[in-house]
C-alpha atoms as a PDB file:
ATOM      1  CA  UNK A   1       0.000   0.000   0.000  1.00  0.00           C
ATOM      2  CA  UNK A   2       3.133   2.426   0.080  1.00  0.00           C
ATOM      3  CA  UNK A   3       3.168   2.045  -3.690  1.00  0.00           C
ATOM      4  CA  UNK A   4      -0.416   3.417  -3.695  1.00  0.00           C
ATOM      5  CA  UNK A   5       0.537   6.731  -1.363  1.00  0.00           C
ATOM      6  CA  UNK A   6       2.914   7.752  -3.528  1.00  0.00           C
ATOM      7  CA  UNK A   7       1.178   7.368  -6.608  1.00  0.00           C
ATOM      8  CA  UNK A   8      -1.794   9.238  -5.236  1.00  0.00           C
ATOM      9  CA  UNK A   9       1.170  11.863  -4.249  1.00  0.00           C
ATOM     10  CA  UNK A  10       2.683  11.950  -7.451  1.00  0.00           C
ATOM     11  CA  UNK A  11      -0.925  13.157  -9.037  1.00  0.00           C
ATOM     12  CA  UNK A  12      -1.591  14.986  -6.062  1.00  0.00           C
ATOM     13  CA  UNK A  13      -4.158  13.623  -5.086  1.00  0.00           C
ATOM     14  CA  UNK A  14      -5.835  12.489  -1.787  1.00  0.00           C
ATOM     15  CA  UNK A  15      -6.105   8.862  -1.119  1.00  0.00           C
ATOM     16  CA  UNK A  16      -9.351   6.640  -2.698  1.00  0.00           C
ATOM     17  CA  UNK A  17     -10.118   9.600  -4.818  1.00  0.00           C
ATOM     18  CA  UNK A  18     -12.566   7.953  -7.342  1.00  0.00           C
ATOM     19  CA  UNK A  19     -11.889   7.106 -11.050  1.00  0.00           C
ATOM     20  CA  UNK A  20     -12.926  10.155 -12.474  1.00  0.00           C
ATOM     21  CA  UNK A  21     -10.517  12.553 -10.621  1.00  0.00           C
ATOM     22  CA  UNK A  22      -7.784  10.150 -11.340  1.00  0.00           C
ATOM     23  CA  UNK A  23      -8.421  10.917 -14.830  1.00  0.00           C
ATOM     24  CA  UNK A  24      -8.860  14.449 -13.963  1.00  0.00           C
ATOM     25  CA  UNK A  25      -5.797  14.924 -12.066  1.00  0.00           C
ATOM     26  CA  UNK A  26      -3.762  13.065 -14.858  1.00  0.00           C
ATOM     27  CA  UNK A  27      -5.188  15.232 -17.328  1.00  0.00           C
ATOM     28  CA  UNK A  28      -4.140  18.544 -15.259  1.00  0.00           C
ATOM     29  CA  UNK A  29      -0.814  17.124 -14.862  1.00  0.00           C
ATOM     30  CA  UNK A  30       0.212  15.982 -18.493  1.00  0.00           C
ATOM     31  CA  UNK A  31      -1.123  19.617 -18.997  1.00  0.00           C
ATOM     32  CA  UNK A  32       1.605  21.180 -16.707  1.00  0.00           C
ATOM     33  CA  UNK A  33       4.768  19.006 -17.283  1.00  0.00           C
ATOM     34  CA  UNK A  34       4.278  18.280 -21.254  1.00  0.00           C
ATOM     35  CA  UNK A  35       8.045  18.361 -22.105  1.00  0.00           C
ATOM     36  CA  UNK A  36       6.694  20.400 -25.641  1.00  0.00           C
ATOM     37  CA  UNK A  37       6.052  23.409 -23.302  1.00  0.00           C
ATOM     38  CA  UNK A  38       9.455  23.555 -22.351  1.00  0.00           C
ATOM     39  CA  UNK A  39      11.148  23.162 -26.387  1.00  0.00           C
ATOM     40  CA  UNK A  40      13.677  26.202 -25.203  1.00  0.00           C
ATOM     41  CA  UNK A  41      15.366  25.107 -22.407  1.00  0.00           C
ATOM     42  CA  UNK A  42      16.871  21.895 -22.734  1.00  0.00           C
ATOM     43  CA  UNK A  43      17.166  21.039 -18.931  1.00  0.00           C
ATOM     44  CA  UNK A  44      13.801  21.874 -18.115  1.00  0.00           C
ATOM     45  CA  UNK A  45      12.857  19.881 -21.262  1.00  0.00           C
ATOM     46  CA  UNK A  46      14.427  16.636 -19.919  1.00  0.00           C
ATOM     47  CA  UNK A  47      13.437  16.905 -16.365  1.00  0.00           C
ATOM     48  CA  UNK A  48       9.770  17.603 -17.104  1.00  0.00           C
ATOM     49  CA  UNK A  49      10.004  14.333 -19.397  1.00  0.00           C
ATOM     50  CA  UNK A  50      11.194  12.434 -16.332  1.00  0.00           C
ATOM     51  CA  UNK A  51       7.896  14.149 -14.670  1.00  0.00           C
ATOM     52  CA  UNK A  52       6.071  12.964 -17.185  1.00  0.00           C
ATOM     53  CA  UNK A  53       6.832   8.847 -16.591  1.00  0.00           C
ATOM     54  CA  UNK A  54       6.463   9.152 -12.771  1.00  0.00           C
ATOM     55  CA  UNK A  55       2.898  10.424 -14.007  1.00  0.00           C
ATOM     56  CA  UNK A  56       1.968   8.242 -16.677  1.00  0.00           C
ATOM     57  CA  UNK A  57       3.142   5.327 -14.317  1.00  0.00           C
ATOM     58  CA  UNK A  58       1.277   6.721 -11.085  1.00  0.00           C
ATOM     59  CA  UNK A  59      -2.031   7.166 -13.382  1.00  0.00           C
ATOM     60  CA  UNK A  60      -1.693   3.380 -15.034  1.00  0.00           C
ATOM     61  CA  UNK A  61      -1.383   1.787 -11.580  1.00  0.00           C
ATOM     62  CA  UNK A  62      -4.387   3.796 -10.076  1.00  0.00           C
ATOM     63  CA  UNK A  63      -6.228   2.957 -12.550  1.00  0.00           C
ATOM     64  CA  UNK A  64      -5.564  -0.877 -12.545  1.00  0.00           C
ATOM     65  CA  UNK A  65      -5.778  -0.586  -8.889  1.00  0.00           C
ATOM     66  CA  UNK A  66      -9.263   0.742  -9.078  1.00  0.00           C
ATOM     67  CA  UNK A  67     -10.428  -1.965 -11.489  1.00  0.00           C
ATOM     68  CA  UNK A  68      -9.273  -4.898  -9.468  1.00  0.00           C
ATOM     69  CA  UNK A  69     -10.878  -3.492  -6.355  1.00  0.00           C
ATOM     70  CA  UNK A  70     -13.567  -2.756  -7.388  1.00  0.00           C
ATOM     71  CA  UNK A  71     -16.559  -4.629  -5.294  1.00  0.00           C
ATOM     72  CA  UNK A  72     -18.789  -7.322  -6.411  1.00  0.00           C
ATOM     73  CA  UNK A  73     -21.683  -5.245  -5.895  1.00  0.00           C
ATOM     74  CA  UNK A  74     -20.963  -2.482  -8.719  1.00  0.00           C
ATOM     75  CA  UNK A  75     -21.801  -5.431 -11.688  1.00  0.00           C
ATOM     76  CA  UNK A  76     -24.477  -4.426 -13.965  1.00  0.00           C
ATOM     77  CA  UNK A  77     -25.584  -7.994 -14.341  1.00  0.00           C
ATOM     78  CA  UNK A  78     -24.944 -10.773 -12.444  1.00  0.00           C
ATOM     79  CA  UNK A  79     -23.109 -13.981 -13.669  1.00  0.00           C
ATOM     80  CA  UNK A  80     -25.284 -16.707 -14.538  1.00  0.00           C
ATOM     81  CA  UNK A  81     -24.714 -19.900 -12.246  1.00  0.00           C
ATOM     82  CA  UNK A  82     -24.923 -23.051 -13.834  1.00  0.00           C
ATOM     83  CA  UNK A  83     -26.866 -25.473 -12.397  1.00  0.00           C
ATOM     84  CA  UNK A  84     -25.683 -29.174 -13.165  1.00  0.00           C
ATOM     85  CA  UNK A  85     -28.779 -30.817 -14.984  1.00  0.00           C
ATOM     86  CA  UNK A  86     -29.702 -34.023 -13.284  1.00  0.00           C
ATOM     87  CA  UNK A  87     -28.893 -35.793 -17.188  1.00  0.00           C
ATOM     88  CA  UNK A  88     -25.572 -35.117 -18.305  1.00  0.00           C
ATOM     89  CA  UNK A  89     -26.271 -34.599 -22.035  1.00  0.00           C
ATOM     90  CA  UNK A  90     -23.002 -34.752 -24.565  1.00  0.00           C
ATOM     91  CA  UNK A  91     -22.032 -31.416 -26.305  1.00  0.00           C
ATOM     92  CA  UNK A  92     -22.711 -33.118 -29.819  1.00  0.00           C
ATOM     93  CA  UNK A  93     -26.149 -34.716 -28.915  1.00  0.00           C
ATOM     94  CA  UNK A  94     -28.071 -34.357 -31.186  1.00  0.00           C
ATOM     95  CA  UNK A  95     -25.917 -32.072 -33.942  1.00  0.00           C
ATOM     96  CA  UNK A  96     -26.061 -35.034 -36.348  1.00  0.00           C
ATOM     97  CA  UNK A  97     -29.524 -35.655 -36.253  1.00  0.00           C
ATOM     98  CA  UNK A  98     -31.652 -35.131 -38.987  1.00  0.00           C
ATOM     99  CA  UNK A  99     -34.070 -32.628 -38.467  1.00  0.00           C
ATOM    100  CA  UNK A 100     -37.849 -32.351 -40.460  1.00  0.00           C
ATOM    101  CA  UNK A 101     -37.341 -32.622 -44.442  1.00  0.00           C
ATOM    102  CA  UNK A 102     -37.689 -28.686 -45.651  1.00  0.00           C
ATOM    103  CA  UNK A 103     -38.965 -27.890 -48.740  1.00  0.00           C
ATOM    104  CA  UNK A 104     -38.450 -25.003 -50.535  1.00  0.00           C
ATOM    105  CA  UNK A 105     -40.875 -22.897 -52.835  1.00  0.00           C
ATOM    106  CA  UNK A 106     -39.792 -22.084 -55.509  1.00  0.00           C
ATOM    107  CA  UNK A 107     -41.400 -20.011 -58.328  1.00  0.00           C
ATOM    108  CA  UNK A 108     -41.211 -21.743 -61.885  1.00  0.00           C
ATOM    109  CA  UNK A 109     -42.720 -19.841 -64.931  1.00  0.00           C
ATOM    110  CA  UNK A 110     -45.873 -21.978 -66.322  1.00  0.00           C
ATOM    111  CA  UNK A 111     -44.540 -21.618 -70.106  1.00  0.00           C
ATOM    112  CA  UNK A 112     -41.547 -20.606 -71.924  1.00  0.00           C
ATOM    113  CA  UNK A 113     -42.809 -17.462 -72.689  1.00  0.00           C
ATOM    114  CA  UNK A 114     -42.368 -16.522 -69.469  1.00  0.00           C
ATOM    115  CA  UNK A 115     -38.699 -16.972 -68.991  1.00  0.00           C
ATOM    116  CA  UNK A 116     -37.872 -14.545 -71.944  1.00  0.00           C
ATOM    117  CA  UNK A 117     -37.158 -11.156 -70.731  1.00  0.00           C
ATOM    118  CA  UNK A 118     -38.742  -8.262 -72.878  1.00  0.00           C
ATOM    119  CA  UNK A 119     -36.035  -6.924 -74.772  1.00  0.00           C
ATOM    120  CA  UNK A 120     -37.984  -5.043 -77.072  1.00  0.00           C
ATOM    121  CA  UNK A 121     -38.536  -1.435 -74.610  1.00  0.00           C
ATOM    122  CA  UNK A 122     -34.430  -2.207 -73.656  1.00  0.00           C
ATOM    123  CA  UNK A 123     -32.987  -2.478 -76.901  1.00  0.00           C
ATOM    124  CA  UNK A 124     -34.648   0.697 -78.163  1.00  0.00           C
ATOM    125  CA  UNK A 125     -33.245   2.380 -75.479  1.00  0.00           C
ATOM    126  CA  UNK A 126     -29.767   1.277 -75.811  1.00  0.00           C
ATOM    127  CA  UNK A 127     -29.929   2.202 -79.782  1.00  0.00           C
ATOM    128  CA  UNK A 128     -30.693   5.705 -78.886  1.00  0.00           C
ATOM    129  CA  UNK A 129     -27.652   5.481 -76.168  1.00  0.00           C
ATOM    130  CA  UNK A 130     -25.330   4.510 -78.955  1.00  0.00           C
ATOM    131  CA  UNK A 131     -26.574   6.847 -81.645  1.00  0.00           C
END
């Protein structure tokens, strides 16, 4: 639990601050000691990238901390229990088996007139396309 103090030190924060101002606090922080804001002065540059890790390493940990923690309770749903059934059925019962015969409908045309598409309104229209 030392770990934990410091990290909640290094965002300034105080201890079991929720999720949220974890976030928050990151945020402000990243803000503040972005090495970018400090392009001029070399120095300053490198120690606010050193800043930077102790941050990004304090925020990771709190929030893995906070996720393992968490209580039972906060679930949305609760996990199913399986109940054993009193016949132990195999995983491939009844896979193989064949079910009802289906038949399909399908639509034939009564004569072979009505197969042939009507080509006649088409083709006029594609001679005027071409002309």
């Amino acid at each position: 639990m030392l770990d934990t103090q410091r990290y909640y030190t290094i965002l300034d924060l105080n201890p079991g601050a929720s999720p949220e101002e974890v976030h928050q606090g990151y945020i402000d922080l990243t803000w503040v000691w972005h090495p970018d804001r400090f392009s001029g002065h070399p120095r300053l540059q490198q120690k606010a990238h050193h800043k930077l890790q102790e941050i990004n390493e304090a925020h990771a940990q709190l929030r893995y901390l906070q996720t393992v923690s968490r209580p039972q309770s906060f679930r949305t749903t609760p996990r199913p229990q399986e109940t054993p059934s009193p016949q132990t059925a195999s995983p491939t019962e009844g896979l193989y088996q064949q079910q009802g015969k289906q038949t399909r409908e399908v639509n034939t045309p009564k004569n072979v007139k009505d197969c042939k598409p009507n080509l006649s309104s088409n083709r006029r229209h594609f001679d005027d396309w071409l002309d």
